[in-house]
N, C-alpha and C. Protein backbone atom coordinates (compact mmCIF):
# COMPACT_ATOMS: atom_id res chain seq x y z
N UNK A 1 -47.68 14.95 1.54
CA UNK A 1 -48.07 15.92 2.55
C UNK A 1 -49.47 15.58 3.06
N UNK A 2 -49.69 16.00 3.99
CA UNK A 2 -50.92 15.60 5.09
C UNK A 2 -51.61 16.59 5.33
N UNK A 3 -52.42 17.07 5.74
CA UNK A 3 -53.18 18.40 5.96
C UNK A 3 -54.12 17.96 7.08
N UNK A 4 -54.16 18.64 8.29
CA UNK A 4 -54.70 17.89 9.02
C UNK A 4 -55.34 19.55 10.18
N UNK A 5 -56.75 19.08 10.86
CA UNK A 5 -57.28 20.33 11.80
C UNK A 5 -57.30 19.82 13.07
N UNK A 6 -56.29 19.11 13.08
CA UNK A 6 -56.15 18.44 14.88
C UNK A 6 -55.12 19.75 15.35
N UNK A 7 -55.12 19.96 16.52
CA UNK A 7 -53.53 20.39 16.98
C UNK A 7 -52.14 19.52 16.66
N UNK A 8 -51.22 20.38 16.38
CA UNK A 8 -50.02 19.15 16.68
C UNK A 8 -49.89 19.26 18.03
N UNK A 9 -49.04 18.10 18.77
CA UNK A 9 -48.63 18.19 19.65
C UNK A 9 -48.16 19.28 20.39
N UNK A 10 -47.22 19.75 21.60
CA UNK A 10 -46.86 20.76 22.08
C UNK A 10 -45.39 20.49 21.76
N UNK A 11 -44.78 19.11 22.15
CA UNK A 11 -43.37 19.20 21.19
C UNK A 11 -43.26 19.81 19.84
N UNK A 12 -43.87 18.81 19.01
CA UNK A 12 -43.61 19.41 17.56
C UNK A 12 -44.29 21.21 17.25
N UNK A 13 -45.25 21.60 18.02
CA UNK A 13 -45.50 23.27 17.73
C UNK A 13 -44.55 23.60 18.52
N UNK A 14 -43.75 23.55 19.42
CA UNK A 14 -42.95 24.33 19.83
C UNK A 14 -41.65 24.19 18.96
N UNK A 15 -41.24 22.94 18.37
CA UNK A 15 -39.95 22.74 17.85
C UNK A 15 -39.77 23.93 16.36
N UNK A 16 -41.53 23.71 15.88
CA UNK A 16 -41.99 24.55 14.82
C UNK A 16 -41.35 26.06 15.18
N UNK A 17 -42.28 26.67 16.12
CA UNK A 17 -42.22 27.67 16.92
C UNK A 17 -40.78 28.73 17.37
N UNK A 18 -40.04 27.73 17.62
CA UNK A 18 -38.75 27.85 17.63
C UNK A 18 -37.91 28.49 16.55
N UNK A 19 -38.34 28.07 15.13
CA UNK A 19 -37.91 28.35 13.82
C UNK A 19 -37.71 30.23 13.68
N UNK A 20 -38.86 30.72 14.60
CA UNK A 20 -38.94 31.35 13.75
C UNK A 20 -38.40 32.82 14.68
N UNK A 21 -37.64 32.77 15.85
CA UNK A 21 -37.21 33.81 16.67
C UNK A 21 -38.06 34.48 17.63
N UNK A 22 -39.90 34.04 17.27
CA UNK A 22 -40.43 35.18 17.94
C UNK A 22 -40.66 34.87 19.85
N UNK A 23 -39.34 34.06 19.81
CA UNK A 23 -40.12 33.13 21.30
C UNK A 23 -38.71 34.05 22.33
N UNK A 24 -37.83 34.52 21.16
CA UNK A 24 -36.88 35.51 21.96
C UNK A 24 -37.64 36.66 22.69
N UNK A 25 -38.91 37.49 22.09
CA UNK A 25 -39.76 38.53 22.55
C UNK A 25 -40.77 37.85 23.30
N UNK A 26 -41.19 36.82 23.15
CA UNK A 26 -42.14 36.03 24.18
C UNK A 26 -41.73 35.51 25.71
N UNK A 27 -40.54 34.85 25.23
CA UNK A 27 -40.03 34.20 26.23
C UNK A 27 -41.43 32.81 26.71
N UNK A 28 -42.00 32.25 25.74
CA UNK A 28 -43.38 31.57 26.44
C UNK A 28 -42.69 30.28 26.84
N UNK A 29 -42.98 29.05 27.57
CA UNK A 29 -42.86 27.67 27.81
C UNK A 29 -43.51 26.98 27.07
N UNK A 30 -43.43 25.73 26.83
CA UNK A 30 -44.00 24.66 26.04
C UNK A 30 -45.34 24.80 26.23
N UNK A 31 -45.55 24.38 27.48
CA UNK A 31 -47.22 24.72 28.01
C UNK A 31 -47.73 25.69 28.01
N UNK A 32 -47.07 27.25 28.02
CA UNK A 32 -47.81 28.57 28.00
C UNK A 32 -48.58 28.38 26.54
N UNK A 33 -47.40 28.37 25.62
CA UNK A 33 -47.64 28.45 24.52
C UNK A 33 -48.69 27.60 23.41
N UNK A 34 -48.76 25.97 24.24
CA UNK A 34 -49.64 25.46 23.70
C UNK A 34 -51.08 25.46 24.54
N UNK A 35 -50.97 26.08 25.38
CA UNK A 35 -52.47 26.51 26.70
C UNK A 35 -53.27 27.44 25.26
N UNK A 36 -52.28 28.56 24.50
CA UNK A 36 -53.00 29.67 23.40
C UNK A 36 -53.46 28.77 22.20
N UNK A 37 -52.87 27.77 21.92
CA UNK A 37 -53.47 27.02 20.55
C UNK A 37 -54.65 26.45 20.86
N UNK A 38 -54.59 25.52 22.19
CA UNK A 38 -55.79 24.88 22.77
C UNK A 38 -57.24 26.35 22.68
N UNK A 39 -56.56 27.34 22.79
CA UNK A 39 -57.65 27.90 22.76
C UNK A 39 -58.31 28.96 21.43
N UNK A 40 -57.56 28.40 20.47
CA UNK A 40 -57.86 28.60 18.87
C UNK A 40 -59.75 28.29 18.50
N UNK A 41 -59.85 29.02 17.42
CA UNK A 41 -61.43 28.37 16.85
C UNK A 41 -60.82 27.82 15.80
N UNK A 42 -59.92 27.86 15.22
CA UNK A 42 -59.54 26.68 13.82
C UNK A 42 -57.95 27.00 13.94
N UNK A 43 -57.90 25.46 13.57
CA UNK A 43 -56.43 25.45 13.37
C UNK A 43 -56.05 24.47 11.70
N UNK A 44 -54.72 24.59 11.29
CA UNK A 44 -54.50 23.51 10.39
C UNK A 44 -53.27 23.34 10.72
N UNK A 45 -52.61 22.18 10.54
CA UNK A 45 -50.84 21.31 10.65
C UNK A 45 -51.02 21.00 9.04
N UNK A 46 -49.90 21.09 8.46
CA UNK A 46 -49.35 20.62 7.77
C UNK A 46 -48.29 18.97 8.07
N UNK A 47 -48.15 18.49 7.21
CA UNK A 47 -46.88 17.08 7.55
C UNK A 47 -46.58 16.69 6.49
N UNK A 48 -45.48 16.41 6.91
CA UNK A 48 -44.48 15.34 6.02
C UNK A 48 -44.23 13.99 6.53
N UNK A 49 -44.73 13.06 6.50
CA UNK A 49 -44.35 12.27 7.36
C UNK A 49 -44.92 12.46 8.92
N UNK A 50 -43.61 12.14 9.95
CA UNK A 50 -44.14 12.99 11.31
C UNK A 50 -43.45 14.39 11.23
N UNK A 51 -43.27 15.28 10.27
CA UNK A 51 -42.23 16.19 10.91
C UNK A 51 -43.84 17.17 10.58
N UNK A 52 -44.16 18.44 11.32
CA UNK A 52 -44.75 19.42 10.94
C UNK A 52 -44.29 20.61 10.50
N UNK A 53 -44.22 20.38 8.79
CA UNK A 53 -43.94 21.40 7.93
C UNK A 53 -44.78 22.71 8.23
N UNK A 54 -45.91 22.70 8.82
CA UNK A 54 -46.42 24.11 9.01
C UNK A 54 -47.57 24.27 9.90
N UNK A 55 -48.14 25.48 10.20
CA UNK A 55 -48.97 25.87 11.16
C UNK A 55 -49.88 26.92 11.08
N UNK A 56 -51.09 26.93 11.23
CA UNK A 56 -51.85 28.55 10.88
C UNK A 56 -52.76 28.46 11.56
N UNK A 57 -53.45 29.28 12.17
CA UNK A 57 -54.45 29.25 13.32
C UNK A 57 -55.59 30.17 13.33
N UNK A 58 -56.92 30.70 13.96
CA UNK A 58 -57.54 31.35 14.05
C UNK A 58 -58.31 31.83 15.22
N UNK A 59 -58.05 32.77 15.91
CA UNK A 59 -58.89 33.35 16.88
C UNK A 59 -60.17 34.13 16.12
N UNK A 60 -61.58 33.82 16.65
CA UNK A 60 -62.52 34.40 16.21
C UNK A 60 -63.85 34.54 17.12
N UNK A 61 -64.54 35.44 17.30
CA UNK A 61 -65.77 35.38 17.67
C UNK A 61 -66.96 34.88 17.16
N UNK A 62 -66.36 34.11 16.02
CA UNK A 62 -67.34 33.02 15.04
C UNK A 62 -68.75 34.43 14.28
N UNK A 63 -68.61 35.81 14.39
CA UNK A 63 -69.38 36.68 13.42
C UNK A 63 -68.54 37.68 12.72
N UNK A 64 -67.75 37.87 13.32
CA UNK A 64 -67.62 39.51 12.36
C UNK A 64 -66.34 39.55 12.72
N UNK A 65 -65.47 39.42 13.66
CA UNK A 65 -63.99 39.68 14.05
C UNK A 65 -63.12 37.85 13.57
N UNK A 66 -62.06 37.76 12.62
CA UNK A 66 -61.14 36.34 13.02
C UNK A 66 -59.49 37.28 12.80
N UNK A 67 -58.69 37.00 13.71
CA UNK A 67 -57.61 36.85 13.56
C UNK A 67 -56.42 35.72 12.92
N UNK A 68 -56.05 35.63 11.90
CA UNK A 68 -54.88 34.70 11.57
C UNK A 68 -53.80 34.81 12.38
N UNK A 69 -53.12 33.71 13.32
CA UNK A 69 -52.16 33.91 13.57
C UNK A 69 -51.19 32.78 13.85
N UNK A 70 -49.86 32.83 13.68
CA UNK A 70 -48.88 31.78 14.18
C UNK A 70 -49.12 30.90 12.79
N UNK A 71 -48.86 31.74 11.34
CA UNK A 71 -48.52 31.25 10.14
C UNK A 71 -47.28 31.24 10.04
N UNK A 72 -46.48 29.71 10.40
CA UNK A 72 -45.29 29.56 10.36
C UNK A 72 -45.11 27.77 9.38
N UNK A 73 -44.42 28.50 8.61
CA UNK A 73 -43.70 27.16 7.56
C UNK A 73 -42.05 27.04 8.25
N UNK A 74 -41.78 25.65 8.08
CA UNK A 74 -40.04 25.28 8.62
C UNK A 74 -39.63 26.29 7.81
N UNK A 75 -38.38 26.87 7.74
CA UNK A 75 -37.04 27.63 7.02
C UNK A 75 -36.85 26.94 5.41
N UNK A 76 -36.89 25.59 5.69
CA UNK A 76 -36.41 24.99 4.57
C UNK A 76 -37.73 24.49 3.28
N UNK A 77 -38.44 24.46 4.05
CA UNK A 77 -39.91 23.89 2.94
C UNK A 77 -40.49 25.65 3.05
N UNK A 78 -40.08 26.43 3.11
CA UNK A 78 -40.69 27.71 2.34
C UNK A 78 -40.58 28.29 0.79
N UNK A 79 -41.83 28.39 0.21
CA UNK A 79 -41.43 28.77 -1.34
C UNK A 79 -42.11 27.35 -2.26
N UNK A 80 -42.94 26.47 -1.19
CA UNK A 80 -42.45 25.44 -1.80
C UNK A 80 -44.56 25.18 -1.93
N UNK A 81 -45.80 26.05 -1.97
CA UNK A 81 -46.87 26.37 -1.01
C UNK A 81 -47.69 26.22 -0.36
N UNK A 82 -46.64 25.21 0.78
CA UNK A 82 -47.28 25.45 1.90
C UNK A 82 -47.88 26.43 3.06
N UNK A 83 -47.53 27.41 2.94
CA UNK A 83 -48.21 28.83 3.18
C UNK A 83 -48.88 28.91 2.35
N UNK A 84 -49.26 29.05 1.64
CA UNK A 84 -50.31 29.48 0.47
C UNK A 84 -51.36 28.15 0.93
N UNK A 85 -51.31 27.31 1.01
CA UNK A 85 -52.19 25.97 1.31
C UNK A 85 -52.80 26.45 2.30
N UNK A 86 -52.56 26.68 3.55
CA UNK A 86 -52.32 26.93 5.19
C UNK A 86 -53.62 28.31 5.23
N UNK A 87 -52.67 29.39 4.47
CA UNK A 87 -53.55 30.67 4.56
C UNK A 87 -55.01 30.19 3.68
N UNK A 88 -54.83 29.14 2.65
CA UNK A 88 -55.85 29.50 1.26
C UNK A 88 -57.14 28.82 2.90
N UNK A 89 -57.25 27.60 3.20
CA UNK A 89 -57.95 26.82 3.83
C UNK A 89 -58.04 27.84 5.43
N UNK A 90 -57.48 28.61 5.89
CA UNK A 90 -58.14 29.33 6.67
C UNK A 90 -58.67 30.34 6.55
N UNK A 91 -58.35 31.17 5.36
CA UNK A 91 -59.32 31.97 4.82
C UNK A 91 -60.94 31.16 4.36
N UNK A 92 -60.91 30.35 4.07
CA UNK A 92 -62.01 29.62 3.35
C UNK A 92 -62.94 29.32 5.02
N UNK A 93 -62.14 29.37 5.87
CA UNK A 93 -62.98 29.00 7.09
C UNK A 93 -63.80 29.71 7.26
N UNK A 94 -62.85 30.59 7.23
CA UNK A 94 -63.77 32.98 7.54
C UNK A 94 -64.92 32.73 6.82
N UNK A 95 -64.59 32.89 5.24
CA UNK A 95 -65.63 32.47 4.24
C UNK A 95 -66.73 31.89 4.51
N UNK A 96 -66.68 30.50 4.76
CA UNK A 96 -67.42 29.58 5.32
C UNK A 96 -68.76 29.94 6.11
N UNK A 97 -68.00 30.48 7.25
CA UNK A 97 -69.05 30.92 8.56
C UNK A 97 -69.42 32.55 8.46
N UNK A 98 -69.03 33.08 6.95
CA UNK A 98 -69.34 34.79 6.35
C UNK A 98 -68.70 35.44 7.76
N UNK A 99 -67.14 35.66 8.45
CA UNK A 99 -66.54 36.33 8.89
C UNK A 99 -66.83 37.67 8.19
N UNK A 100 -67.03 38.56 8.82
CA UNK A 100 -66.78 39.94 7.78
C UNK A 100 -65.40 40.67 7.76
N UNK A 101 -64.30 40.55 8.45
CA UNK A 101 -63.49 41.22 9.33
C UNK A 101 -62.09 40.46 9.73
N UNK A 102 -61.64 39.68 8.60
CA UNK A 102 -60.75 39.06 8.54
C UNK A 102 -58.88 39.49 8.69
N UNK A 103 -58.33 39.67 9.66
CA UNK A 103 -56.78 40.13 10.03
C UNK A 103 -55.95 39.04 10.32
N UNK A 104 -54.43 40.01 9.84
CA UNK A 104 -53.73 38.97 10.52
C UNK A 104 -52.37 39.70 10.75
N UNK A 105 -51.13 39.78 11.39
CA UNK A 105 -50.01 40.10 11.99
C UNK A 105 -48.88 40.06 11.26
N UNK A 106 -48.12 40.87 10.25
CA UNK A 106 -47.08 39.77 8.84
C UNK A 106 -46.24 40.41 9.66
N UNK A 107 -45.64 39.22 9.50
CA UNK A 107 -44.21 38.84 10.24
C UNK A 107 -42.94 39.47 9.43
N UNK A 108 -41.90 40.22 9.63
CA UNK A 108 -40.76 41.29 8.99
C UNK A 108 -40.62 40.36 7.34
N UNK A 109 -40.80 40.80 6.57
CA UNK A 109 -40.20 40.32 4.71
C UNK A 109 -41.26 39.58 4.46
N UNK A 110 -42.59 39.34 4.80
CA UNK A 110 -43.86 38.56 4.45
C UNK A 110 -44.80 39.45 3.96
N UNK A 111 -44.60 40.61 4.03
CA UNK A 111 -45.93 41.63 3.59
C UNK A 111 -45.78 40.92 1.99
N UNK A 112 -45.51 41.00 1.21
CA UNK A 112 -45.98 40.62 0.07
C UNK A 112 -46.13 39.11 -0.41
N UNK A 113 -46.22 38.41 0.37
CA UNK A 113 -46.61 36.97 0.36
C UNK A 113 -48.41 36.98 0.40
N UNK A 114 -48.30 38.19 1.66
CA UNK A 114 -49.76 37.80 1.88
C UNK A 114 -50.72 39.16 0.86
N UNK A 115 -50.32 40.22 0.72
CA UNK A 115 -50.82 40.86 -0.68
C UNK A 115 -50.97 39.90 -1.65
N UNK A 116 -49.95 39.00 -2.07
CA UNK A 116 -50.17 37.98 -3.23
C UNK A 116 -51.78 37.41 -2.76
N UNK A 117 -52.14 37.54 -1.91
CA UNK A 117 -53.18 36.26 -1.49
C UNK A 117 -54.66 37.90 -0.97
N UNK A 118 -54.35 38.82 -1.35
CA UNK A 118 -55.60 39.63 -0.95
C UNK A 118 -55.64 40.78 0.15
N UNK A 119 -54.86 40.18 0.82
CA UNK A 119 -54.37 40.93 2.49
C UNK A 119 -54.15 42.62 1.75
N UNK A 120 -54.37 43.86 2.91
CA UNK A 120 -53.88 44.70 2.50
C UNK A 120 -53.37 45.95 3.73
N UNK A 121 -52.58 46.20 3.51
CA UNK A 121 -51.93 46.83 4.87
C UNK A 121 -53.23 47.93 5.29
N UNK A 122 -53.20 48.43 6.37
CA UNK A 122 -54.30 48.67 6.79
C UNK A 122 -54.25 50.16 7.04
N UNK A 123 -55.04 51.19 6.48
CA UNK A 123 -54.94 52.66 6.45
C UNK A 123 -54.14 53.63 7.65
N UNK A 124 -53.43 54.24 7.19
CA UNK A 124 -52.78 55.39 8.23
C UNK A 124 -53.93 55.67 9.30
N UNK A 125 -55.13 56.27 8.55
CA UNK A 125 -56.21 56.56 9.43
C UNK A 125 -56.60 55.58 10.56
N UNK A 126 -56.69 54.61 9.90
CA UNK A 126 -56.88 52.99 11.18
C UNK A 126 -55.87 52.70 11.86
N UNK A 127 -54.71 53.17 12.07
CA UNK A 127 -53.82 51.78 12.57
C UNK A 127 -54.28 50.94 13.81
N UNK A 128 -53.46 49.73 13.20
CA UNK A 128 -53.66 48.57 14.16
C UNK A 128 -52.66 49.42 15.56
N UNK A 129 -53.26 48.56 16.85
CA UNK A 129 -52.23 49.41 17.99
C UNK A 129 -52.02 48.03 18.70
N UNK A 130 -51.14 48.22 19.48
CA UNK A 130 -50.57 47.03 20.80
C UNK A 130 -50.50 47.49 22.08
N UNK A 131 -50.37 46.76 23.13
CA UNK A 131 -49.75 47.12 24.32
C UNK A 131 -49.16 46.01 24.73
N UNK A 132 -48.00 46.00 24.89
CA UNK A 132 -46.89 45.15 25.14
C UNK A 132 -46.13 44.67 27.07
N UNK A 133 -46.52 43.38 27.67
CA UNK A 133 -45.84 43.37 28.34
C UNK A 133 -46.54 44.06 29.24
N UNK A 134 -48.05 44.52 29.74
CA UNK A 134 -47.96 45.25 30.32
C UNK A 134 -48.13 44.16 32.08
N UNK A 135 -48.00 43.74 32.26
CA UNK A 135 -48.31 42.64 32.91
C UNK A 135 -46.47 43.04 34.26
């Protein structure tokens, strides 16, 4: 395995991307979608070879706010921890540059992957909110 803070390509993140259904609610293009990575403050790829086993990213204002997002392992190399690799080294980024304010988005049957790792759902009193689509 390879561990690498380049982007992957826009083929291989989209082929990634693909895995995981959320492009049915997006509907994004190759290029929409890799226009949002290009504009990441940290990223990591995982590899096998050439195939990219995984993906994890970070939006941040480099003080006090980072978002994790687009933590996606293939279907078949899950369990195996590469997520755990992915999240451990972008948490360590936050760390790094003393983020205070570290989030991230768990995707349906992942909430306790990322509790294993510290994460904690976030108070009734707080909730996180969206606005969807308004465009």
């Amino acid at each position: 395995m390879t561990v690498s803070e380049q982007l992957p390509s826009s083929e291989k993140f989209f082929e990634l991307f693909e895995t995981t259904g959320w492009n049915t609610k997006y509907e994004l293009s190759k290029d929409e979608l890799y226009l949002g990575l290009k504009n990441s403050w940290y990223a990591i790829s995982v590899y096998e070879n050439e195939t990219l086993l995984g993906f994890g990213r970070i939006i941040c204002d480099g003080t006090v706010h980072a978002l994790i997002l687009d933590v996606i392992v293939l279907p078949e190399k899950q369990g195996k921890g590469i997520g755990r690799l992915i999240m451990d080294k972008l948490v360590a980024k936050c760390k790094h540059h003393k983020i205070r304010d570290i989030q991230l988005f768990c995707a349906k049957g992942k909430k306790e992957f990322y509790e294993k790792l510290g994460f904690e759902i976030r108070p009734e009193d707080g909730p996180g909110m969206q606005l969807e689509k308004y465009y």
